[in-house]
C-alpha atoms as a PDB file:
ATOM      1  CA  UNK A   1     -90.631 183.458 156.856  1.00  0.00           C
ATOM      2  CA  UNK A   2     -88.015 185.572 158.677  1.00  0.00           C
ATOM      3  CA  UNK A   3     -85.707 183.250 159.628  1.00  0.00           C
ATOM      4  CA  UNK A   4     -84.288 184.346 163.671  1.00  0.00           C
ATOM      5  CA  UNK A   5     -80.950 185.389 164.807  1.00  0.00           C
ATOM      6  CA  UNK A   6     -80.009 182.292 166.288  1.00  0.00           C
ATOM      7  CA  UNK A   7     -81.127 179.998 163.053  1.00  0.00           C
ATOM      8  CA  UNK A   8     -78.723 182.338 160.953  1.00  0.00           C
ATOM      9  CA  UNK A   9     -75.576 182.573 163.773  1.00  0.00           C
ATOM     10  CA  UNK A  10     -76.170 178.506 163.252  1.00  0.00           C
ATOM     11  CA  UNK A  11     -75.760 178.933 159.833  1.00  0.00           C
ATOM     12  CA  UNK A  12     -72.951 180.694 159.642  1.00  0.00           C
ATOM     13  CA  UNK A  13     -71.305 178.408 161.563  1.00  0.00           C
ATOM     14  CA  UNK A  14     -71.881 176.075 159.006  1.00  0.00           C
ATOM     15  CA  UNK A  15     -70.346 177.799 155.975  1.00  0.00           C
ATOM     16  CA  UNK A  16     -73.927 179.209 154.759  1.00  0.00           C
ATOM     17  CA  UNK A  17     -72.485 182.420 153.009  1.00  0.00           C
ATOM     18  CA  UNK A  18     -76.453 183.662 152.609  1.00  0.00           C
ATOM     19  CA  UNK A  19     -76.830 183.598 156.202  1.00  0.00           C
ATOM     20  CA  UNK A  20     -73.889 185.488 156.446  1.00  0.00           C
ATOM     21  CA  UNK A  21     -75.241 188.194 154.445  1.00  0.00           C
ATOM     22  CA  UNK A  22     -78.359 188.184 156.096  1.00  0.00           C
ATOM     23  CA  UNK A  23     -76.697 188.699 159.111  1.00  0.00           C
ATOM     24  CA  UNK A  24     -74.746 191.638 157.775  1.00  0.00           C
ATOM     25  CA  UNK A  25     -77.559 193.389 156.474  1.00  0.00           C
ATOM     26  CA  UNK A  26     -79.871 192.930 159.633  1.00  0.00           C
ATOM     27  CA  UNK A  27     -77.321 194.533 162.008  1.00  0.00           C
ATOM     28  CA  UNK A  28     -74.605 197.031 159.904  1.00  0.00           C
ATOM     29  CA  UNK A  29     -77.098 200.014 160.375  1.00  0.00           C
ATOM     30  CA  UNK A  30     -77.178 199.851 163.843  1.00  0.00           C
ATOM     31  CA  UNK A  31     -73.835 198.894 164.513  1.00  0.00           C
ATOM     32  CA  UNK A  32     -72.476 201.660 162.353  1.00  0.00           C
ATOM     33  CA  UNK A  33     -74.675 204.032 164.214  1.00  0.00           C
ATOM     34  CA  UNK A  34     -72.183 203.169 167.135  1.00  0.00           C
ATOM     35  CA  UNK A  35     -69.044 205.065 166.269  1.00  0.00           C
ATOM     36  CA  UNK A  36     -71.184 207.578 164.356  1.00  0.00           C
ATOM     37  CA  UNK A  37     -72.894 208.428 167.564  1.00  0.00           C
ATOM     38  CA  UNK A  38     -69.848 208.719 169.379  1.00  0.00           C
ATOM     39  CA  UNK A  39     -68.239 211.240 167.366  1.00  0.00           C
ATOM     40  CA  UNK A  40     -66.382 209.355 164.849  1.00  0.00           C
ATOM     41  CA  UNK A  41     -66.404 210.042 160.942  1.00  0.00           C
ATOM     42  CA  UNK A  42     -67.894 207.986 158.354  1.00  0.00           C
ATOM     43  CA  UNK A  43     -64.094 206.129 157.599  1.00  0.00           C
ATOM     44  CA  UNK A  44     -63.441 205.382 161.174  1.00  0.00           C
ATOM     45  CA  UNK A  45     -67.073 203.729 161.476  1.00  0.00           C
ATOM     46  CA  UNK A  46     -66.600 201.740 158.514  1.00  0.00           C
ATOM     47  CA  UNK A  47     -63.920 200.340 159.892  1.00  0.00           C
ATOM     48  CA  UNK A  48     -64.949 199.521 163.346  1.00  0.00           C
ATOM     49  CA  UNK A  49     -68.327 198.185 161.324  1.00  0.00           C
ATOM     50  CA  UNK A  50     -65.929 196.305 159.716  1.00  0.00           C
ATOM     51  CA  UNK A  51     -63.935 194.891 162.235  1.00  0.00           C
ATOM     52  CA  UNK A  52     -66.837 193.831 164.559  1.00  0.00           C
ATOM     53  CA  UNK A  53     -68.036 191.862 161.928  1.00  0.00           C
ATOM     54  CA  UNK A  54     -64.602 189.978 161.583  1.00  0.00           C
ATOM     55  CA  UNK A  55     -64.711 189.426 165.398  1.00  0.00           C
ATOM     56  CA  UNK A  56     -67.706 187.609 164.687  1.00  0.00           C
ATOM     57  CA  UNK A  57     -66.468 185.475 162.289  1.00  0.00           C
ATOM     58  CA  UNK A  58     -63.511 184.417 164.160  1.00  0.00           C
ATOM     59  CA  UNK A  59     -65.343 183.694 167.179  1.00  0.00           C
ATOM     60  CA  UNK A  60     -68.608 182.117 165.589  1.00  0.00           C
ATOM     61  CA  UNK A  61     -68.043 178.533 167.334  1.00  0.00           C
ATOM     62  CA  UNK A  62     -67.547 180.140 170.530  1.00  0.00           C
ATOM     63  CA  UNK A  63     -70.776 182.184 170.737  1.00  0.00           C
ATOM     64  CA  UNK A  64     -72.257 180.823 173.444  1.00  0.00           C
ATOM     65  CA  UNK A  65     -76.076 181.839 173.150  1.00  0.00           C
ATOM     66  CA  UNK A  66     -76.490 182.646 169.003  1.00  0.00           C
ATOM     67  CA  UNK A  67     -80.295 183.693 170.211  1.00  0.00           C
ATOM     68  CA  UNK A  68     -78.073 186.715 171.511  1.00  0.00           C
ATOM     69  CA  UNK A  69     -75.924 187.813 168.628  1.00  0.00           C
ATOM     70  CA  UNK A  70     -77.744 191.341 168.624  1.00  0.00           C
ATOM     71  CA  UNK A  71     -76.497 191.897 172.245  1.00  0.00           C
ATOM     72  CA  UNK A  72     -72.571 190.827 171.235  1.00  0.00           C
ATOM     73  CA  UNK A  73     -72.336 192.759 168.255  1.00  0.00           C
ATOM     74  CA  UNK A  74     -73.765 195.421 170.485  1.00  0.00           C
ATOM     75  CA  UNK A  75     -71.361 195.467 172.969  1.00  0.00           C
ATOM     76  CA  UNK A  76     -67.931 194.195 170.423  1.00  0.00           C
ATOM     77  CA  UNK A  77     -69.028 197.476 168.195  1.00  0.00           C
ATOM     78  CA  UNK A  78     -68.914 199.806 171.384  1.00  0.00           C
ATOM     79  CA  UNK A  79     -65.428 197.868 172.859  1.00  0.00           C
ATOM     80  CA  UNK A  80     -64.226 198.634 168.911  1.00  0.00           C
ATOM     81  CA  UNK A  81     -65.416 202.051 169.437  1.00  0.00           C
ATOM     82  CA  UNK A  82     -63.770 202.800 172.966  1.00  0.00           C
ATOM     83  CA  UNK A  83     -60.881 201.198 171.637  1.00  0.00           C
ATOM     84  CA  UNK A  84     -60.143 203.357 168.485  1.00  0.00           C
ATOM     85  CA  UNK A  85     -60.895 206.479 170.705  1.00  0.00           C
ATOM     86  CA  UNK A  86     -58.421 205.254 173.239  1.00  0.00           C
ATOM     87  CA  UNK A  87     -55.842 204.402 170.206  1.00  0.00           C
ATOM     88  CA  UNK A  88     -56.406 208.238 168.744  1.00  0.00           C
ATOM     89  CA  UNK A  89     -55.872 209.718 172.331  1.00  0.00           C
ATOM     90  CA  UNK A  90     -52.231 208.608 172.357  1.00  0.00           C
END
């Protein structure tokens, strides 16, 4: 059985490195669609991919509702996004 968001996000938190993955490979798709979508090339969405994932990790404990972790990466890959566009702009 599948196991849900919220059983992996607790995990994680744990040190589980296969939740981890699972994690990763549930949500890079979509999240890399993000800065695609917006215009960016394949480099600059790796790296947003990349560093909404590391925003994750450093604020694991503080997730407040794991359930939601679809929703936060969500909205941390577009905040990435808007903030690399903002960054190229100057």
């Amino acid at each position: 059985m599948e196991k849900t968001d919220e059983e992996l996000v607790l995990a994680c938190r744990q040190g589980d490195d296969e939740a981890w993955s699972l994690l990763v490979a549930r949500y890079q798709r979509l999240l890399y669609a993000i800065p695609r979508r917006a215009g960016l090339d394949e480099d600059a969405a790796a790296d947003i991919l990349q560093r909404t994932f590391l925003k994750m990790l450093e604020n694991l404990e503080q997730i407040k509702k794991p359930a939601q972790i679809h929703a936060w990466l969500v909205t941390t890959a577009r905040r990435e996004t808007l903030h690399f566009l903002r960054q190229r702009q100057k």
